[in-house]
Protein backbone atom coordinates (compact mmCIF):
# COMPACT_ATOMS: atom_id res chain seq x y z
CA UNK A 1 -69.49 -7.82 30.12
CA UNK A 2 -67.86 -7.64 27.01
CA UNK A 3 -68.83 -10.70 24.58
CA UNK A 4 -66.12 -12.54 22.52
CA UNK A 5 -66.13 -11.64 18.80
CA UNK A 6 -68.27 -14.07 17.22
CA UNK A 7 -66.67 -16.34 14.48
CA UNK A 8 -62.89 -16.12 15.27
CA UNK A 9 -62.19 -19.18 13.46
CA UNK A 10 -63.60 -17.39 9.85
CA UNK A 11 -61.64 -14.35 10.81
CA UNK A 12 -58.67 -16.31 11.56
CA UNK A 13 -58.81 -17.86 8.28
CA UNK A 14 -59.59 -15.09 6.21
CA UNK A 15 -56.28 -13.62 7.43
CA UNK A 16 -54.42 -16.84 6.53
CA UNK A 17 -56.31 -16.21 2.89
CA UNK A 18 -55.23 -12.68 2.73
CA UNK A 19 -51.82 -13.73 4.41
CA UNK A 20 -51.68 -16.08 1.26
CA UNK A 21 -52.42 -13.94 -1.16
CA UNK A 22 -49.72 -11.32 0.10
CA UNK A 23 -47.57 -14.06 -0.68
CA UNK A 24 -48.44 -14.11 -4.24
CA UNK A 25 -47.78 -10.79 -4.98
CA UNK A 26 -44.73 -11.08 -3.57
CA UNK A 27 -44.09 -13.67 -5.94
CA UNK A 28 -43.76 -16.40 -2.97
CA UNK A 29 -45.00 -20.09 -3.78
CA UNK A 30 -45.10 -22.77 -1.17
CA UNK A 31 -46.35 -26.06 -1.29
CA UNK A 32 -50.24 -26.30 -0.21
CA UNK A 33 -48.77 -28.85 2.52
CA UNK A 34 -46.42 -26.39 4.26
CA UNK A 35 -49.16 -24.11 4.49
CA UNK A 36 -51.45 -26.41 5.74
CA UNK A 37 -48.62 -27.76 8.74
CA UNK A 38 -48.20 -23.74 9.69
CA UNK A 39 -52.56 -22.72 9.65
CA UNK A 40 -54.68 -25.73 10.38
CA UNK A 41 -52.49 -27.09 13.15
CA UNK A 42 -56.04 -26.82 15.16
CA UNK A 43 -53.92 -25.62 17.92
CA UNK A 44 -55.15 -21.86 17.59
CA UNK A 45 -59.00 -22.94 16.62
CA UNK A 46 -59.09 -24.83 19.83
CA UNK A 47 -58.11 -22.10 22.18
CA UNK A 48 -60.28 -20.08 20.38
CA UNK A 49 -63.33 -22.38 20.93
CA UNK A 50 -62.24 -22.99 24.87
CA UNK A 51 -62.24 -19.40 25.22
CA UNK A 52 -65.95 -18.77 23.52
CA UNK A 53 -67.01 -21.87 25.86
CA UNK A 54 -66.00 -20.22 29.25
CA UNK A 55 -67.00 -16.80 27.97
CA UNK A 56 -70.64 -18.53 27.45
CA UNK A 57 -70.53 -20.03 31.25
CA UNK A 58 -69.13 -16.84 32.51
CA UNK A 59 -72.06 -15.36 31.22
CA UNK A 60 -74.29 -17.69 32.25
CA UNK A 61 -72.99 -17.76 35.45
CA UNK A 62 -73.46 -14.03 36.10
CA UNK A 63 -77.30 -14.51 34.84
CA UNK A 64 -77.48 -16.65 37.60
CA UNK A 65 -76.12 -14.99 40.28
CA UNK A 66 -77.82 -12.70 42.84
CA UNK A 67 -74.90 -12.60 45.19
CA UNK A 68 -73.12 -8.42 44.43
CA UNK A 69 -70.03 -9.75 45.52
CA UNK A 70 -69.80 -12.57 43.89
CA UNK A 71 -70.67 -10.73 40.58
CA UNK A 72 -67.66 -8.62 41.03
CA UNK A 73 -65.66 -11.19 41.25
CA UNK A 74 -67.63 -13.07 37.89
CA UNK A 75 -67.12 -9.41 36.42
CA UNK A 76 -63.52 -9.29 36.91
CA UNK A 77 -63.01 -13.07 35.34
CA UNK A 78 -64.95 -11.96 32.44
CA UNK A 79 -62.43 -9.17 32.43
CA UNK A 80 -59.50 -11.18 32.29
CA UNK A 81 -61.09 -13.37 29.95
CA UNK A 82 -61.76 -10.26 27.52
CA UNK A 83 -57.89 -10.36 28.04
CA UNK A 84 -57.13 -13.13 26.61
CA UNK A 85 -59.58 -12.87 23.81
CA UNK A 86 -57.60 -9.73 22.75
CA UNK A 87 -53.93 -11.22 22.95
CA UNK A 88 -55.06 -14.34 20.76
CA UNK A 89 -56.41 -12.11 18.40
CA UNK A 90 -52.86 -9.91 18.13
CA UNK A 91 -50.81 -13.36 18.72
CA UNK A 92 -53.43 -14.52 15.74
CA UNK A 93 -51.91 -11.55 13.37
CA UNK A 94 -48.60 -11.99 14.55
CA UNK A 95 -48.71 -15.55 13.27
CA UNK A 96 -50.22 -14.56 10.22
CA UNK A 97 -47.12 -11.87 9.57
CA UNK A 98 -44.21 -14.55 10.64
CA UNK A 99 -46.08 -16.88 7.93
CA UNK A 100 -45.44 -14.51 5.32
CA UNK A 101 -42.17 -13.09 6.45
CA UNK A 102 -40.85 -16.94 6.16
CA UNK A 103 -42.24 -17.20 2.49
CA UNK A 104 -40.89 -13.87 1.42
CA UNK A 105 -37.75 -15.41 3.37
CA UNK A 106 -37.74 -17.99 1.37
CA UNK A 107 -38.41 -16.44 -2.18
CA UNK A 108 -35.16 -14.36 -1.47
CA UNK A 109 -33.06 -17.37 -0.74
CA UNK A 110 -34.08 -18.82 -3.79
CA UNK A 111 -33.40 -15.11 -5.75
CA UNK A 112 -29.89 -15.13 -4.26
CA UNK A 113 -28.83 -18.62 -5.19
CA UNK A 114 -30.36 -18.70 -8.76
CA UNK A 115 -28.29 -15.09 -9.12
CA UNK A 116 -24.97 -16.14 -7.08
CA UNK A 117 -24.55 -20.08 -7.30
CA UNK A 118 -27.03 -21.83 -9.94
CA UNK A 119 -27.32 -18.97 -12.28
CA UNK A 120 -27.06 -21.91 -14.89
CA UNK A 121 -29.06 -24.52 -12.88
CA UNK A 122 -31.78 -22.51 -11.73
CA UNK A 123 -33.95 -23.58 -8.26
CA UNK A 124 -37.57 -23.57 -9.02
CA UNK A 125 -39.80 -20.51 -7.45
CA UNK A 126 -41.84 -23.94 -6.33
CA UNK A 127 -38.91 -25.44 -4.28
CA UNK A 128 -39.51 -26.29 -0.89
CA UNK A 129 -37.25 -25.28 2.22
CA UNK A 130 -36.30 -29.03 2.23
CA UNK A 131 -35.10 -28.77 -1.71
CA UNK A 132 -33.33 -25.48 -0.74
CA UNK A 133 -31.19 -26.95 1.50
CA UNK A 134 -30.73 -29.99 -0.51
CA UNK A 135 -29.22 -27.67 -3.00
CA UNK A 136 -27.03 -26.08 -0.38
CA UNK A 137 -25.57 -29.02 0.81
CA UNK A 138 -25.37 -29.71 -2.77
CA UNK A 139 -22.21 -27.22 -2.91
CA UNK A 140 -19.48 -29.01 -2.80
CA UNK A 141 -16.34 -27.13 -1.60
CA UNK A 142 -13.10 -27.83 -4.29
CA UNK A 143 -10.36 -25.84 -1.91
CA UNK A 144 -7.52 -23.28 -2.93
CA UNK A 145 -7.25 -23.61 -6.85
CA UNK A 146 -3.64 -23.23 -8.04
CA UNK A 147 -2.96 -23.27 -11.88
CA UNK A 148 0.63 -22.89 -14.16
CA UNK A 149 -0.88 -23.56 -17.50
CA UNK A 150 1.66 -24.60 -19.92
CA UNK A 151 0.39 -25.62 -22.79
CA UNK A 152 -2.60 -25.36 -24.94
CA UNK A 153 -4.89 -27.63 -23.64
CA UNK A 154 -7.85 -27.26 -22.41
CA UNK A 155 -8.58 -27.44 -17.99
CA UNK A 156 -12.30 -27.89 -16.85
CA UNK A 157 -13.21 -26.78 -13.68
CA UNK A 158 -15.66 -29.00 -11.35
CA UNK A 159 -18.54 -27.02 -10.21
CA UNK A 160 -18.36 -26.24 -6.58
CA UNK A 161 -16.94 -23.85 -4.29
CA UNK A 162 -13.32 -22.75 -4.33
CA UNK A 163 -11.41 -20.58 -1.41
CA UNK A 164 -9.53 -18.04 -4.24
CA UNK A 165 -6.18 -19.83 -5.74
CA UNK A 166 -4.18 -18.32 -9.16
CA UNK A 167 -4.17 -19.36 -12.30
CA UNK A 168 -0.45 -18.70 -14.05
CA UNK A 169 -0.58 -18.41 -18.01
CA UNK A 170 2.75 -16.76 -18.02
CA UNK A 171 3.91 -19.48 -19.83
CA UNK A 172 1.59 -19.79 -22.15
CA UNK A 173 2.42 -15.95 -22.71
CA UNK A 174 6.11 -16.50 -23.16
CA UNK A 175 5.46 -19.17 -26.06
CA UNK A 176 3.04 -17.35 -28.36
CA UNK A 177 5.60 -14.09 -27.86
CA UNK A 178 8.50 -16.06 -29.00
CA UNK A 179 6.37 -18.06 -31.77
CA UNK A 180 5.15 -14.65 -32.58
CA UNK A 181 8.21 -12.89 -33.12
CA UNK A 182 10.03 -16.11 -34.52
CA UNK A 183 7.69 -16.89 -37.19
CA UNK A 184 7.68 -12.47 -37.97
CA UNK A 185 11.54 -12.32 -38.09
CA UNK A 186 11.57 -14.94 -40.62
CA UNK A 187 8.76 -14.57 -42.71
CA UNK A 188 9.90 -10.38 -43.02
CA UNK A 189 13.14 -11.78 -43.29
CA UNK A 190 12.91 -13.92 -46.53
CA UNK A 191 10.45 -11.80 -48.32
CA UNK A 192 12.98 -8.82 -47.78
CA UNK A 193 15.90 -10.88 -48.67
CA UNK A 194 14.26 -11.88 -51.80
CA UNK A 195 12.16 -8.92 -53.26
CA UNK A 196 15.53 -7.01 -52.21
CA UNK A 197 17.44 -8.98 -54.13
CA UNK A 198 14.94 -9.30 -56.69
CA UNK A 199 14.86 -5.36 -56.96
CA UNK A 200 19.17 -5.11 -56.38
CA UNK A 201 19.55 -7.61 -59.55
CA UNK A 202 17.13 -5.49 -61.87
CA UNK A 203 18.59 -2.59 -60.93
CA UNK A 204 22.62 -3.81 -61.30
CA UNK A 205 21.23 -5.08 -64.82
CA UNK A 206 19.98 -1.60 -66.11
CA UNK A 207 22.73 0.22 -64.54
CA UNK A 208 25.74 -2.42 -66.04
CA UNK A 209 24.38 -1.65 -69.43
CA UNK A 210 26.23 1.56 -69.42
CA UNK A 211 28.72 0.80 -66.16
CA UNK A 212 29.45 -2.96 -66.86
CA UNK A 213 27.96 -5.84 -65.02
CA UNK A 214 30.59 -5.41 -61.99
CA UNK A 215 29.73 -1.70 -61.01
CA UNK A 216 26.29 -2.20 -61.66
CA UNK A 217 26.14 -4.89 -59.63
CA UNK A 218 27.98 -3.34 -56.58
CA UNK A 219 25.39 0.24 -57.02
CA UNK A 220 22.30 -1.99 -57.02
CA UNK A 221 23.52 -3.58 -53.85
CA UNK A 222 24.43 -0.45 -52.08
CA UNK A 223 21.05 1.01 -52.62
CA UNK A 224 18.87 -1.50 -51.43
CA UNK A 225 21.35 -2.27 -48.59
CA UNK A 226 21.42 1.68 -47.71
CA UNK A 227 18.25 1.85 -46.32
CA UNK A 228 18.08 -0.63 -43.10
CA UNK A 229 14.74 -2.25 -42.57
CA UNK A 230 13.00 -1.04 -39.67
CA UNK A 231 11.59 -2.94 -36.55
CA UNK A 232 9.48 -2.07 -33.06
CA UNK A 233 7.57 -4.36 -30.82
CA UNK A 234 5.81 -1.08 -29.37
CA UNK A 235 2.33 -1.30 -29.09
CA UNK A 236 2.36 1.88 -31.41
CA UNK A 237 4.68 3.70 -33.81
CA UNK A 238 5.29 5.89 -37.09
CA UNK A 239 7.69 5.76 -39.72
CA UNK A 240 8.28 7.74 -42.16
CA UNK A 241 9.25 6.89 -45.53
CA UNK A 242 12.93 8.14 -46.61
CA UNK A 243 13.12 7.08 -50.41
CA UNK A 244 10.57 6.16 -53.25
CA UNK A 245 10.38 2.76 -53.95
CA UNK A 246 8.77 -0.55 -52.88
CA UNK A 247 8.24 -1.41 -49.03
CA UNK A 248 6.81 -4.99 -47.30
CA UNK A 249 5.70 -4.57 -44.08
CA UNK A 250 4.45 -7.10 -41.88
CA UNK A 251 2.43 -7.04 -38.35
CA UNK A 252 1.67 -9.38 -35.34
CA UNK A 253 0.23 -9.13 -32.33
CA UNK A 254 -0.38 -11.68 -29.44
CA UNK A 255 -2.89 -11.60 -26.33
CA UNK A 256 -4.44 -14.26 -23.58
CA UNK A 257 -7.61 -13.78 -22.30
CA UNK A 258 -10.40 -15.25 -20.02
CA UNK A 259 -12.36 -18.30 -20.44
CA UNK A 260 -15.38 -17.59 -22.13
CA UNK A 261 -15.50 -14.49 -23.32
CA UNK A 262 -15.36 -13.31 -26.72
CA UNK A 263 -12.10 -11.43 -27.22
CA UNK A 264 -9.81 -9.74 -30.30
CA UNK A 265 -6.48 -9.42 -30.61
CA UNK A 266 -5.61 -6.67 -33.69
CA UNK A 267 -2.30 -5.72 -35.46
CA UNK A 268 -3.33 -2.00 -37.36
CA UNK A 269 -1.40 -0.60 -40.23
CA UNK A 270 -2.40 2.56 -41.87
CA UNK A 271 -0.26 4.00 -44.60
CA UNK A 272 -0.61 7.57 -45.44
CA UNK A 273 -4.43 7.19 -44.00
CA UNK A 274 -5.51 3.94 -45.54
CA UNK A 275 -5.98 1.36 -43.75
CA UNK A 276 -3.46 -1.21 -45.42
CA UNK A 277 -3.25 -4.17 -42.86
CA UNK A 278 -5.51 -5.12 -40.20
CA UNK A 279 -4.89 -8.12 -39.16
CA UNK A 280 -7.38 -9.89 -36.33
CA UNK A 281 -8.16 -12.72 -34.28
CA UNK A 282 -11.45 -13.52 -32.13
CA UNK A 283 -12.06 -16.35 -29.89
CA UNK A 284 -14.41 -17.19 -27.63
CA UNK A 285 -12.98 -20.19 -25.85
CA UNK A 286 -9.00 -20.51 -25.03
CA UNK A 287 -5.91 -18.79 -22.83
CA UNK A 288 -4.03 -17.02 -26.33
CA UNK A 289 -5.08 -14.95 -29.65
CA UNK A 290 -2.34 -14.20 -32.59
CA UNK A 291 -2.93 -12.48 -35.40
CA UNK A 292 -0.39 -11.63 -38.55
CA UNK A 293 -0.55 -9.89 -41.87
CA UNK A 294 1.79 -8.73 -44.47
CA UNK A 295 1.25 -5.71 -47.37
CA UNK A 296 3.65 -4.36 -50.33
CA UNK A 297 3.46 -1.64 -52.53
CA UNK A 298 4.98 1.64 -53.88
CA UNK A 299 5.78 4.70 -51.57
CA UNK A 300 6.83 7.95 -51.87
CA UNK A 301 9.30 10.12 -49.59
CA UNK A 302 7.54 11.40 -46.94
CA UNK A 303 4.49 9.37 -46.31
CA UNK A 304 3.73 8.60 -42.87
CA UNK A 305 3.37 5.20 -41.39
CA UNK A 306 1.23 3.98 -38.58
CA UNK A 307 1.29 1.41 -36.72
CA UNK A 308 -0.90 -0.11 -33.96
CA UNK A 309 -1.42 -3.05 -31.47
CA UNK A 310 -5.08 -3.42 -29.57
CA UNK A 311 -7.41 -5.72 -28.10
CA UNK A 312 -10.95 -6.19 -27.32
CA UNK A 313 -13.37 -7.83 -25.42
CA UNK A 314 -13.39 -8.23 -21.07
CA UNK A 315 -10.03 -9.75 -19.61
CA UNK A 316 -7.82 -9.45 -22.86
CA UNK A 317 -3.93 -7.86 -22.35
CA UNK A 318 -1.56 -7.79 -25.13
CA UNK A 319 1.34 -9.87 -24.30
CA UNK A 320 3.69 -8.93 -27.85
CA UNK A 321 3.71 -7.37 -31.01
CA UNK A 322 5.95 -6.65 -34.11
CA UNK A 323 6.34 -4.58 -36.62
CA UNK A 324 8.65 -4.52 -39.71
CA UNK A 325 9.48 -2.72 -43.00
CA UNK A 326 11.71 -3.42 -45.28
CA UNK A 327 12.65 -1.11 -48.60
CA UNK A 328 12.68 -3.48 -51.77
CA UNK A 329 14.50 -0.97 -53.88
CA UNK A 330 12.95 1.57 -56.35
């Protein structure tokens, strides 16, 4: 007759210790509590024990018995009994296993929301299955989110759970490209209007000397009216120059971008390679970036302008840009 193993209950435990400590190197943590509900319920123990008891009068009862048949029959109890033994031993394992499949269960649930939902309000690897779904329910759903921003101030969004939705900043757009190329148009417009006139009236002067006032007058104007100021709102371009003499050139450039990220909106001017304007904005909160600048000096015929737009940083489009110059006269 096969005897039961002796001292189930120590091997059952030791598997709950090594179940445990499986756990830990899966970086699981429970609550000593939980563990306790799931592996000293008694409920296993105590078949256990009722199983060694009948084993022992089994055997006992076959010690006793001179009756062949009946020994047979003790023998084939014993059997079934043997039986039993062996399933609560696998069902024994199999517990231990579900145990730590529902604590590396749990250790992923708490990865995935920390990485997908509270990546700023982290769940604690010590959290319970009752805190996890606290935190769950915790979610609360917002709806479709549905946005025309059009103006400049600022919209905070409630934490929560929204089912998609748009947010429209075309109107923001539309105002810093007409502020944009409003506040360019005039600014290149009055410094060319004045350093042109500025440049006409010193030139009339020298030239009256030997002409009189009248025609020098009229050949200063021609000359710094000849050449008409130029102007692109492409995101790049080149100009070249077609008469010595003084130029102002001014560039702008406007983009929106993303909530909290860091983005840059530049305006690029290089003339005859050097790098003469670069103008540049970065934010890190907002819907809109401009930038401007302005640079003047002597050219020669021939030398090639450049001219470029650009932005940087994740969700940032260009929305407008300008570019202007204007000849000042020699």
């Amino acid at each position: 007759m096969k005897k039961r193993n002796v001292g189930f209950r120590r091997g059952f435990m030791k598997l709950m210790g090594a179940t445990l400590a499986a756990s830990l190197l899966l970086s699981v943590n429970v609550y000593a509590e939980e563990v306790e509900e799931l592996s000293d319920s008694g409920d296993i123990d105590a078949i256990s024990e009722k199983i060694e008891t009948l084993d022992d009068k089994v055997d006992n009862l076959s010690e006793n018995c001179s009756d062949d048949g009946v020994a047979d029959d003790i023998t084939s109890i014993s059997e079934g009994i043997n039986d039993l033994d062996d399933q609560l031993d696998e069902f024994a394992k199999n517990y231990a296993s579900l145990l730590l499949s529902i604590n590396k269960n749990k250790a992923d649930i708490i990865k995935g929301l920390n990485s997908n939902v509270y990546a700023l309000d982290n769940i604690s690897e010590y959290a319970s299955y009752k805190d996890i779904i606290s935190k769950i329910n915790g979610i609360k759903y917002q709806g479709t989110l549905n946005l025309a921003l059009d103006s400049g101030d600022k919209y905070i969004l409630e934490s929560g759970y929204y089912d998609g939705g748009t947010i429209d900043v075309s109107a923001l757009i539309e105002a810093a490209r007409k502020e944009g190329y409003e506040a360019g148009k005039q600014d290149g417009d009055k410094v060319g209007y004045e350093r042109g006139l500025e440049a006409g009236d010193k030139a009339g002067y020298d030239r009256g000397v030997k002409a009189g006032d009248a025609a020098g007058y009229a050949r200063g104007h021609k000359e710094v009216a000849g050449i008409t100021p130029y102007y692109t709102t492409s995101k790049s371009a080149t100009y070249v120059i077609p008469e010595n003499g003084t130029y102002h050139i001014y560039a702008s450039a406007a983009a929106r971008f993303e909530d909290n990220h860091r983005d840059t909106v530049r305006a690029r001017v290089t003339v005859g390679g050097t790098v003469r304007i670069n103008a540049e904005q970065t934010k890190s909160h907002g819907k809109a970036l401009y930038a401007s600048g302005t640079w003047s000096g002597y050219l020669t015929k021939g030398t090639v302008v450049s001219m470029a737009s650009s932005t940087e940083g994740w969700g940032c489009d260009l929305e407008g840009q300008m570019f202007s110059i204007v000849y000042g006269g020699r």
